[in-house]
PDB file of N, CA and C in Angstrom:
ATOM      1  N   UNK A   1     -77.122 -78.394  86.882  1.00  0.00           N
ATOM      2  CA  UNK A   1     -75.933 -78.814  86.178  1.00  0.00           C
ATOM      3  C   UNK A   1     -76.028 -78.327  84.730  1.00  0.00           C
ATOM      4  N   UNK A   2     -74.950 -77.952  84.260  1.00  0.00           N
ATOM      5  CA  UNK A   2     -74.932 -77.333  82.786  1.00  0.00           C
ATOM      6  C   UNK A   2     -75.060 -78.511  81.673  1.00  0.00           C
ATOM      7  N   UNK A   3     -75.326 -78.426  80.734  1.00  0.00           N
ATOM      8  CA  UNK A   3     -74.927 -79.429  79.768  1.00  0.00           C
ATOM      9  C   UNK A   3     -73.844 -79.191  78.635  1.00  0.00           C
ATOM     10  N   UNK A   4     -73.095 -80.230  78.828  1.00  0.00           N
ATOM     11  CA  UNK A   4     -71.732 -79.822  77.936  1.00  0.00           C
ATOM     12  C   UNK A   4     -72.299 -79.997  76.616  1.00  0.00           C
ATOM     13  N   UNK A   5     -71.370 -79.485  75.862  1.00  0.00           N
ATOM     14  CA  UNK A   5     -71.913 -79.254  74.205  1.00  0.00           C
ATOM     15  C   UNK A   5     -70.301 -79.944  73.647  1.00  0.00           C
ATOM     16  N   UNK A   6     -70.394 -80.490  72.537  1.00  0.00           N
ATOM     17  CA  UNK A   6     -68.906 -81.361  71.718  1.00  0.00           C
ATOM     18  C   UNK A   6     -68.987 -80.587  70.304  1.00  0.00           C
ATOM     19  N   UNK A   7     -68.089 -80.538  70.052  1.00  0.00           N
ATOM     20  CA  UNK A   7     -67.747 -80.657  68.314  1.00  0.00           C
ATOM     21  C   UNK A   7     -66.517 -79.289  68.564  1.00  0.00           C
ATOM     22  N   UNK A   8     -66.588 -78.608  67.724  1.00  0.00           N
ATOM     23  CA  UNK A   8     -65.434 -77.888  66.926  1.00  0.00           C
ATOM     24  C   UNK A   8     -65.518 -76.660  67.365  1.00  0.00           C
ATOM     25  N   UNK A   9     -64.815 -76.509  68.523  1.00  0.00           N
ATOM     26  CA  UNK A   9     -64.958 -75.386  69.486  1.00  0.00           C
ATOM     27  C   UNK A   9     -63.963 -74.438  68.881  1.00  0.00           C
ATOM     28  N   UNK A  10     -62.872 -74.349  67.958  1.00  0.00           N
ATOM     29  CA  UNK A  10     -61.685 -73.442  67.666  1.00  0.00           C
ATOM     30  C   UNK A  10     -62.661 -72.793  66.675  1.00  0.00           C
ATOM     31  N   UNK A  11     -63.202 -73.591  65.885  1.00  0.00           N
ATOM     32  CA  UNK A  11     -63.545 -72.119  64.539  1.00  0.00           C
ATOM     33  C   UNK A  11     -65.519 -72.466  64.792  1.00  0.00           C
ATOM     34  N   UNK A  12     -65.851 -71.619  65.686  1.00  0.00           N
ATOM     35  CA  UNK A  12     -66.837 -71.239  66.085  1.00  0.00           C
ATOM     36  C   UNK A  12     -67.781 -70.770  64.152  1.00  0.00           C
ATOM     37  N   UNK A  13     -69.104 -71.062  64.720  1.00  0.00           N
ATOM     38  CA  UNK A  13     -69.849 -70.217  63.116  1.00  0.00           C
ATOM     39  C   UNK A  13     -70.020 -68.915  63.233  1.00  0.00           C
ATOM     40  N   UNK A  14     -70.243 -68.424  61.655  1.00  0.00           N
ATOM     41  CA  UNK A  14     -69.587 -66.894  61.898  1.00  0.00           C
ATOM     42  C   UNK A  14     -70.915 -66.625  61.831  1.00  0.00           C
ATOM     43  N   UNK A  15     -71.400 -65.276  62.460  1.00  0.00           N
ATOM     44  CA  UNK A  15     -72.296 -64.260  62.429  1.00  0.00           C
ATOM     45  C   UNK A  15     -72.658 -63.222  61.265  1.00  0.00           C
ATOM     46  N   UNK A  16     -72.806 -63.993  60.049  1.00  0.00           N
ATOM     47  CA  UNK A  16     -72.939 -63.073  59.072  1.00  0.00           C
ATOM     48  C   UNK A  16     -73.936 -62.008  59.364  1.00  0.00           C
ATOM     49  N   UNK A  17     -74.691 -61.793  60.260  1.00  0.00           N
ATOM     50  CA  UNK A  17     -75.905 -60.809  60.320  1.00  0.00           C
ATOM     51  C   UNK A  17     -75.130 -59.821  61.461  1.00  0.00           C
ATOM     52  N   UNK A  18     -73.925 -59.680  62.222  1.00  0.00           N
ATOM     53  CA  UNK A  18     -73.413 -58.588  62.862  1.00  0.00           C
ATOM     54  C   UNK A  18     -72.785 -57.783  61.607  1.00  0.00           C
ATOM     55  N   UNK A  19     -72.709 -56.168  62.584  1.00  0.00           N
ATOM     56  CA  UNK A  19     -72.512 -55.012  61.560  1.00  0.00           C
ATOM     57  C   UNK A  19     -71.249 -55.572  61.433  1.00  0.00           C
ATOM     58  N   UNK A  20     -70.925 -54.650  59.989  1.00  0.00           N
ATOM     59  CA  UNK A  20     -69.320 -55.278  59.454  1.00  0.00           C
ATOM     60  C   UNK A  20     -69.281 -53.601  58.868  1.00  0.00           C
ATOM     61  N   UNK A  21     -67.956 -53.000  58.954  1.00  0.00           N
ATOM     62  CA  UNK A  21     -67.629 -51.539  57.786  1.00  0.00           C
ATOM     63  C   UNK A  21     -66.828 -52.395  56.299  1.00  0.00           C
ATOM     64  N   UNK A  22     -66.900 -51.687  55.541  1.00  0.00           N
ATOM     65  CA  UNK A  22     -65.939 -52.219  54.432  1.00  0.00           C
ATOM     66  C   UNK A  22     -65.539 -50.941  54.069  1.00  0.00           C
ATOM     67  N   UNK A  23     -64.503 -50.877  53.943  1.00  0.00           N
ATOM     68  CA  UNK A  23     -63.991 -49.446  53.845  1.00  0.00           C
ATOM     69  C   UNK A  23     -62.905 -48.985  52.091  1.00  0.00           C
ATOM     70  N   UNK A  24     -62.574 -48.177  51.527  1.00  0.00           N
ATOM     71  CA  UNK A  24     -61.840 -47.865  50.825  1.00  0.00           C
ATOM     72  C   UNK A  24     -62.565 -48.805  49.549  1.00  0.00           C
ATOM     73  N   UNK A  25     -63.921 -48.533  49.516  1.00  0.00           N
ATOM     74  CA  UNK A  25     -64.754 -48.668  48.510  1.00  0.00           C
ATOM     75  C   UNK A  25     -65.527 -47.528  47.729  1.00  0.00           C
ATOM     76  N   UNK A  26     -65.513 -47.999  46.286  1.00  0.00           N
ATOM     77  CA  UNK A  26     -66.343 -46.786  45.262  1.00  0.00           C
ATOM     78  C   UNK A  26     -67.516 -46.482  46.025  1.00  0.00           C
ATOM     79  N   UNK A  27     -68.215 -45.117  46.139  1.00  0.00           N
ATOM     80  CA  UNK A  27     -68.800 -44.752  46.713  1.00  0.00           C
ATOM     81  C   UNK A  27     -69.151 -43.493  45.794  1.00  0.00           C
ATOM     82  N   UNK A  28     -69.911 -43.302  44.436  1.00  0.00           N
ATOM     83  CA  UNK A  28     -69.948 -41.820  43.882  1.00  0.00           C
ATOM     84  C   UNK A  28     -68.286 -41.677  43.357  1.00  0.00           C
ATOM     85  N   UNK A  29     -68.169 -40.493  43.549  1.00  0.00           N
ATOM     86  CA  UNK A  29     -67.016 -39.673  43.465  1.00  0.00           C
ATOM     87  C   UNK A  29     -65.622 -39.556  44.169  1.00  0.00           C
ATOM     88  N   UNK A  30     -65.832 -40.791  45.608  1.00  0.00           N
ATOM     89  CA  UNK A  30     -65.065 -40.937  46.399  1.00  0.00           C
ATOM     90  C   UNK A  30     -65.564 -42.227  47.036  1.00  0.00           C
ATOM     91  N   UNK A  31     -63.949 -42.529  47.923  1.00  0.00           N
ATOM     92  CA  UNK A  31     -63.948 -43.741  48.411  1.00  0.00           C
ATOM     93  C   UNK A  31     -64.279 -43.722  49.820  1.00  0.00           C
ATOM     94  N   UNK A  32     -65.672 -44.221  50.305  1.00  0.00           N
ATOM     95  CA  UNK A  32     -66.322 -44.144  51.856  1.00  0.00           C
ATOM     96  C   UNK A  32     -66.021 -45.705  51.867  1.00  0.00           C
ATOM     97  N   UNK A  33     -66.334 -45.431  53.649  1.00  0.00           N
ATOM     98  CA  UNK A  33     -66.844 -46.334  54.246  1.00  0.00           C
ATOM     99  C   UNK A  33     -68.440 -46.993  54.320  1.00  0.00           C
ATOM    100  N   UNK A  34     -68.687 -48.359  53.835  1.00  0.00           N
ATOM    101  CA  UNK A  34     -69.968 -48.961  54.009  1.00  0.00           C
ATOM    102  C   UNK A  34     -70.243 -49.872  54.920  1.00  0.00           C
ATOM    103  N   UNK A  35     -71.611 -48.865  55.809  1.00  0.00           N
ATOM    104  CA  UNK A  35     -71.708 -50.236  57.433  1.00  0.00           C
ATOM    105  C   UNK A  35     -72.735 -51.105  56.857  1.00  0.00           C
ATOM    106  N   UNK A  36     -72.792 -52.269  57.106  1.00  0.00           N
ATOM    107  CA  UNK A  36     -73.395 -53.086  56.847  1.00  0.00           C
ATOM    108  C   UNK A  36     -73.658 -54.777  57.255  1.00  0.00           C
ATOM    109  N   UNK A  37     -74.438 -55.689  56.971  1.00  0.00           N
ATOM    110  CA  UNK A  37     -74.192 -56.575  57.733  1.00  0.00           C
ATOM    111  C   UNK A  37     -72.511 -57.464  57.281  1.00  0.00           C
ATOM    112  N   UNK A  38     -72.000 -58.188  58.230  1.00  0.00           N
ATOM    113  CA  UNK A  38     -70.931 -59.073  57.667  1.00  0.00           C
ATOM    114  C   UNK A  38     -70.874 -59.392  55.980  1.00  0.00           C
ATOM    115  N   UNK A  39     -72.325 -60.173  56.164  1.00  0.00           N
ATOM    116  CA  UNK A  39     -72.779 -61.120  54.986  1.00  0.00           C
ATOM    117  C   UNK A  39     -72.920 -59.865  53.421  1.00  0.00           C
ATOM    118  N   UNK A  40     -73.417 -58.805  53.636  1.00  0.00           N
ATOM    119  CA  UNK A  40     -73.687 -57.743  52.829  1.00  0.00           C
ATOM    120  C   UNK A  40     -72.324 -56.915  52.359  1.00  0.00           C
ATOM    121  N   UNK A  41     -71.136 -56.766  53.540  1.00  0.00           N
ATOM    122  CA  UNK A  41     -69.982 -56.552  53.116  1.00  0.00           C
ATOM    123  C   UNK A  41     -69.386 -57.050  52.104  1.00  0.00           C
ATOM    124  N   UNK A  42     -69.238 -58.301  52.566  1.00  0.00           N
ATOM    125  CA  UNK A  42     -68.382 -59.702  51.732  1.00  0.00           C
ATOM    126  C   UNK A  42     -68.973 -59.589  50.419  1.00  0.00           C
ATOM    127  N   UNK A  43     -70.556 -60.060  50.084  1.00  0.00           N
ATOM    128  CA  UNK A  43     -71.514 -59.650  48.723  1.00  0.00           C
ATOM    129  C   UNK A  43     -70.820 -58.855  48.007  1.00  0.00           C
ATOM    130  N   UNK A  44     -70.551 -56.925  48.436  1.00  0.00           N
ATOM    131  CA  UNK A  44     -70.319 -56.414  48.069  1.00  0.00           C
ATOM    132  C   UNK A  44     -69.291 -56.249  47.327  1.00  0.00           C
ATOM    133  N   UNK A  45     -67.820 -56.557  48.442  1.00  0.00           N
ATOM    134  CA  UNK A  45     -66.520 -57.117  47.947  1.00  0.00           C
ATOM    135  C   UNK A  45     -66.584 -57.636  46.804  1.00  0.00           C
ATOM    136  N   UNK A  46     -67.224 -59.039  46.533  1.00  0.00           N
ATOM    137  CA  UNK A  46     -67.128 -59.520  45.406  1.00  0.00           C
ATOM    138  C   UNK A  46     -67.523 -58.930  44.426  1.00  0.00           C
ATOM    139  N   UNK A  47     -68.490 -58.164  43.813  1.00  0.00           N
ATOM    140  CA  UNK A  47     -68.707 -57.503  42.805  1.00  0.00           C
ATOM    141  C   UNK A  47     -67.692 -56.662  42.819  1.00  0.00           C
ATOM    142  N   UNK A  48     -66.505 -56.125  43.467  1.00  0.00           N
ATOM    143  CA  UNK A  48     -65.784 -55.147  43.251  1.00  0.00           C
ATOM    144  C   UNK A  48     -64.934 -55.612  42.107  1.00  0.00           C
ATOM    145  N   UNK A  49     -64.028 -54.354  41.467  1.00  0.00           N
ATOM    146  CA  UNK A  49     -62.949 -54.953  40.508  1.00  0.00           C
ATOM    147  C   UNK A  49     -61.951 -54.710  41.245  1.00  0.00           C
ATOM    148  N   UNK A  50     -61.107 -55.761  40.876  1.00  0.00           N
ATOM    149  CA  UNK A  50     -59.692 -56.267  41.396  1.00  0.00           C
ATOM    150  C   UNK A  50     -58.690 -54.907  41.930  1.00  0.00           C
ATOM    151  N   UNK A  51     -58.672 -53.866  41.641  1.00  0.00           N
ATOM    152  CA  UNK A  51     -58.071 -52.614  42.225  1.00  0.00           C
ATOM    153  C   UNK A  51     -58.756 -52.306  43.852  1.00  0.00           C
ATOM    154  N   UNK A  52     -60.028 -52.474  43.433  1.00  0.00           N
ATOM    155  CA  UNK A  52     -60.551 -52.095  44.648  1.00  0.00           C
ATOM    156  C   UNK A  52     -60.917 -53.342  45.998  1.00  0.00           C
ATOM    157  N   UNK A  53     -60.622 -54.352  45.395  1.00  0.00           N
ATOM    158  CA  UNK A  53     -60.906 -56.036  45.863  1.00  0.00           C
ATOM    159  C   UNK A  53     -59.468 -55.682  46.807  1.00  0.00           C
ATOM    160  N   UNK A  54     -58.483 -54.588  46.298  1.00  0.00           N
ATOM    161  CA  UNK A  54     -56.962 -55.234  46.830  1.00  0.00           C
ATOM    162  C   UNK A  54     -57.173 -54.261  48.089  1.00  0.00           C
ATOM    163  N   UNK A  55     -57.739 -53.267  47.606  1.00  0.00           N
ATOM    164  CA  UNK A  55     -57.548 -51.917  48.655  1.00  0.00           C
ATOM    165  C   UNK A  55     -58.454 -52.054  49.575  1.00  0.00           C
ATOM    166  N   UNK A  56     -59.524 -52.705  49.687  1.00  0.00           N
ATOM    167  CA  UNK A  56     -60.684 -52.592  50.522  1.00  0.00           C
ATOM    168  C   UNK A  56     -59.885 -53.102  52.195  1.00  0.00           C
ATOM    169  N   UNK A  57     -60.487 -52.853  53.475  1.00  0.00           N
ATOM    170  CA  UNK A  57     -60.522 -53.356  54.312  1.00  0.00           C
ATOM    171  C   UNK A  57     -61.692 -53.803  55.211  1.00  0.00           C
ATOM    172  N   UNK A  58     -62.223 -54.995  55.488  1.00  0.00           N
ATOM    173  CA  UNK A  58     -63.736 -55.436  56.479  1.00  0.00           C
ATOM    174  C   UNK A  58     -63.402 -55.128  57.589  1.00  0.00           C
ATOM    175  N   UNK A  59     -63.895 -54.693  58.756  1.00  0.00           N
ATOM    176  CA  UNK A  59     -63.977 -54.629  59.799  1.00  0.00           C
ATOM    177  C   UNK A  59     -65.169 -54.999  60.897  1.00  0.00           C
ATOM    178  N   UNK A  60     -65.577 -56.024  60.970  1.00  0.00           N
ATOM    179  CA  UNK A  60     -66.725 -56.748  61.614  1.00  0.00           C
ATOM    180  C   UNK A  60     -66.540 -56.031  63.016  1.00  0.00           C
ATOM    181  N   UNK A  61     -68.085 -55.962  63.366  1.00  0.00           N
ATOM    182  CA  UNK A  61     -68.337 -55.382  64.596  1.00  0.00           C
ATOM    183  C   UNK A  61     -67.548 -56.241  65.785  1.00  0.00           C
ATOM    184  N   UNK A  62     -67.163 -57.696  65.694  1.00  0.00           N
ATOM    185  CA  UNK A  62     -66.955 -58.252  66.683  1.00  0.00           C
ATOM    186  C   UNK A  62     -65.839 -59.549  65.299  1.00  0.00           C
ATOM    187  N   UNK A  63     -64.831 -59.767  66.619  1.00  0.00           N
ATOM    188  CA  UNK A  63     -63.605 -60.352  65.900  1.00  0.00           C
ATOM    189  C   UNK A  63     -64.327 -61.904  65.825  1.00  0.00           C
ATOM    190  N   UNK A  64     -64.091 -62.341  63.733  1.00  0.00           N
ATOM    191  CA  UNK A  64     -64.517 -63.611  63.892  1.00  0.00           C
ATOM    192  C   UNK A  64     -63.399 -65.121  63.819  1.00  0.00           C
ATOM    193  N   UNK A  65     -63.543 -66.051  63.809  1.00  0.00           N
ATOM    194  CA  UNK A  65     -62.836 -67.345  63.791  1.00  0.00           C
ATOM    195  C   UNK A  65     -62.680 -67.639  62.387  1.00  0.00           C
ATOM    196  N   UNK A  66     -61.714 -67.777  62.074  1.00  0.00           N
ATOM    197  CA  UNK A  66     -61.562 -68.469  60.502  1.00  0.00           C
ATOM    198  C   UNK A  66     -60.239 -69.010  60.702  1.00  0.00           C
ATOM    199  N   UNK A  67     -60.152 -70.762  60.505  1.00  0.00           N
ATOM    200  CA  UNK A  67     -59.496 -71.119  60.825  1.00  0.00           C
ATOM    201  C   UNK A  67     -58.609 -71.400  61.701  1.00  0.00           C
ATOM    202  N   UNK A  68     -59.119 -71.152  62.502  1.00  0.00           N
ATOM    203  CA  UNK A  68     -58.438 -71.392  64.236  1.00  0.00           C
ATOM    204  C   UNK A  68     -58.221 -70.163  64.843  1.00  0.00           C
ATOM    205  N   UNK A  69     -58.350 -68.720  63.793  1.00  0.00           N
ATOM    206  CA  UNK A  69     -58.061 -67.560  64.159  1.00  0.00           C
ATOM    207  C   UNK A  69     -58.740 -66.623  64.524  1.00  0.00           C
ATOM    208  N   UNK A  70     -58.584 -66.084  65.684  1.00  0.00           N
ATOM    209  CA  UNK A  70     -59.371 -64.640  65.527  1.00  0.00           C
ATOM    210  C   UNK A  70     -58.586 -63.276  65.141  1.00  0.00           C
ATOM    211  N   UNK A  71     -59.711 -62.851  64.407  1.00  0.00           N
ATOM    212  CA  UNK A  71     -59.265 -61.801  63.246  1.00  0.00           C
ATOM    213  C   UNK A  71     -60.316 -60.921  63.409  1.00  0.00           C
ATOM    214  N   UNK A  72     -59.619 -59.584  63.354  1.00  0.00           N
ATOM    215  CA  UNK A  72     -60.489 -58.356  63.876  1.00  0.00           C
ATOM    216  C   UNK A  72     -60.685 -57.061  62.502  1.00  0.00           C
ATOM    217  N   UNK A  73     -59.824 -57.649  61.905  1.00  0.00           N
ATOM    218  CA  UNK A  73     -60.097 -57.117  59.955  1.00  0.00           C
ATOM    219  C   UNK A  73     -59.526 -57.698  59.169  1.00  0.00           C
ATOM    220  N   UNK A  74     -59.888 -57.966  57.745  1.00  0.00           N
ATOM    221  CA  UNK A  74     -60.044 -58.267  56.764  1.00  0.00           C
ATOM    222  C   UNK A  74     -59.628 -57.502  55.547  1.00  0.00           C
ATOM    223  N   UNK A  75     -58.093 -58.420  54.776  1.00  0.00           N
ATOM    224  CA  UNK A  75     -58.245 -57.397  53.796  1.00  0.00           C
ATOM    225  C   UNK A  75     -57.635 -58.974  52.697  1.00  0.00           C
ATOM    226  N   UNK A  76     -57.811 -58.279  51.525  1.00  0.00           N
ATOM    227  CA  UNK A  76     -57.528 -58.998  50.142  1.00  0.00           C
ATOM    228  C   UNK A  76     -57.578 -60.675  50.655  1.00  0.00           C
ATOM    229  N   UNK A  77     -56.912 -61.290  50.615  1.00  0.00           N
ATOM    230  CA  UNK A  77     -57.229 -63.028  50.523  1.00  0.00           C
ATOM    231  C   UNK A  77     -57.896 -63.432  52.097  1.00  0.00           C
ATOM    232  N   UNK A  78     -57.663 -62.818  52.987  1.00  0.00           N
ATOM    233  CA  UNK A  78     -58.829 -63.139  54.309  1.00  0.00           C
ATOM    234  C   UNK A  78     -60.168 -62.868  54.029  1.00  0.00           C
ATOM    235  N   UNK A  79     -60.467 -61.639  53.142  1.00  0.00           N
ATOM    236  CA  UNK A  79     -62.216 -61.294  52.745  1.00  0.00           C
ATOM    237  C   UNK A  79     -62.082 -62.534  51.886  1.00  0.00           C
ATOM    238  N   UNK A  80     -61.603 -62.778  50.583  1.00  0.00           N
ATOM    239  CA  UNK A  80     -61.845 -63.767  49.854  1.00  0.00           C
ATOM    240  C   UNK A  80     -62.144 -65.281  50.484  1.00  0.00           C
ATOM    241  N   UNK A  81     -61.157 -65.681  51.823  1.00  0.00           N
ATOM    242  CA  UNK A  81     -61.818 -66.717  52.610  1.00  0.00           C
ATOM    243  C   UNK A  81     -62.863 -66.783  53.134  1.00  0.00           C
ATOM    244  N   UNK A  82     -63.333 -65.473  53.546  1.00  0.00           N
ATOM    245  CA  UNK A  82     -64.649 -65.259  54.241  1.00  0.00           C
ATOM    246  C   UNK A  82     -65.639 -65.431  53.098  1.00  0.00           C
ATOM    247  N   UNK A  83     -65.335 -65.333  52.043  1.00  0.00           N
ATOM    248  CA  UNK A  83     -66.296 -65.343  50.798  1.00  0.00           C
ATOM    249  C   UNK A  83     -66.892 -66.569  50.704  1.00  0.00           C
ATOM    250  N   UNK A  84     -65.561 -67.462  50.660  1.00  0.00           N
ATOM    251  CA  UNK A  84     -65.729 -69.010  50.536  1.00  0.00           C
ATOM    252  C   UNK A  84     -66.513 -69.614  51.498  1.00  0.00           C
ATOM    253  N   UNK A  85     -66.718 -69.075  52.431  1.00  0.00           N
ATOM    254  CA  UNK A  85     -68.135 -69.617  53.781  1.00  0.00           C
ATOM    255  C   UNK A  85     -69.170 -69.216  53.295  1.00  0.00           C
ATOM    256  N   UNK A  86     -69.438 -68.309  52.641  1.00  0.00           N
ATOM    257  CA  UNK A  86     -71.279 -67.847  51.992  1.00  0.00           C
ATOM    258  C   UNK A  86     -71.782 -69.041  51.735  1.00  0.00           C
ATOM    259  N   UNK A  87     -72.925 -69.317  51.874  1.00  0.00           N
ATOM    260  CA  UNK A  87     -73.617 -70.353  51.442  1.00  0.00           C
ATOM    261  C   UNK A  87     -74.250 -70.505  50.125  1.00  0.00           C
ATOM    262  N   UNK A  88     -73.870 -69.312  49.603  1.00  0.00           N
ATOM    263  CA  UNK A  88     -74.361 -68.947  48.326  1.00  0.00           C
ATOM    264  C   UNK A  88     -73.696 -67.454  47.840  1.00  0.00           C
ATOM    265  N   UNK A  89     -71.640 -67.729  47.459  1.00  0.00           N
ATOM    266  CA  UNK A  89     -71.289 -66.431  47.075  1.00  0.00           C
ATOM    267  C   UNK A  89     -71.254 -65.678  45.215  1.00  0.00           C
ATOM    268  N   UNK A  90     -72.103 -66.861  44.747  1.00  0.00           N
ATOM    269  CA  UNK A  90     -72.620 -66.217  43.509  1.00  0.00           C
ATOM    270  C   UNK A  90     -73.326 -65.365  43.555  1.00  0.00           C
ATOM    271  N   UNK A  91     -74.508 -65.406  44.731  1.00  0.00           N
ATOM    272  CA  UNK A  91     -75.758 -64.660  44.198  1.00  0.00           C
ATOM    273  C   UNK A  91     -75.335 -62.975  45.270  1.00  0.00           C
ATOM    274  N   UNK A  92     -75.042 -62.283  44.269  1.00  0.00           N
ATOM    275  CA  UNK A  92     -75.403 -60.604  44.997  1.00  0.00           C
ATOM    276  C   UNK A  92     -76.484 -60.250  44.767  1.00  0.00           C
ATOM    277  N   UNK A  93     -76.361 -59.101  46.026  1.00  0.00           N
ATOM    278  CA  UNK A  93     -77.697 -58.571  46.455  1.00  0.00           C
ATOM    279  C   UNK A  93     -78.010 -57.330  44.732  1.00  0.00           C
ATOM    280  N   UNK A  94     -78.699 -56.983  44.458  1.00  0.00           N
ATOM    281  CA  UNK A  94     -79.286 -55.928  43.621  1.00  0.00           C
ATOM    282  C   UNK A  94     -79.529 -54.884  43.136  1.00  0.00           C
TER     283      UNK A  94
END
């Protein structure tokens, strides 16, 4: 027999450690695509400036739950929600 599991089955926890692209980011001389984890995307995002915060798009390897939704990319105030789940979106990586 299986064992049932309870709580908050619509917005599942997200997988910050699956690959994520962030795309239409400074990159040098031009604007690439960066693969990376979820959690390392989002990081990134935030250090961006606001031109490039608007233009960027996330694309997680696998569609996540935020807010009752599944969502298969990410752009301007959906990355910024995803921000707000970090457990820590002050601290960027280096």
């Amino acid at each position: 027999m299986a064992e049932a599991t309870w709580g908050d089955s619509a917005t599942p926890e997200i997988d910050w450690r699956m690959s994520a692209a962030l795309e239409n980011v400074p990159r040098g001389d031009d604007d690439l695509a960066e693969v990376t984890s979820l959690e390392g995307a989002v990081r990134v995002w935030l250090a961006l400036d606001p031109a490039h915060r608007e233009a960027a798009i996330l694309t997680p390897d696998r569609p996540v739950h935020v807010n009752g939704t599944l969502t298969t990319a990410f752009h301007g105030d959906a990355i910024a929600a995803l921000a707000d789940r970090l457990s820590d979106p002050g601290t960027l990586k280096g």
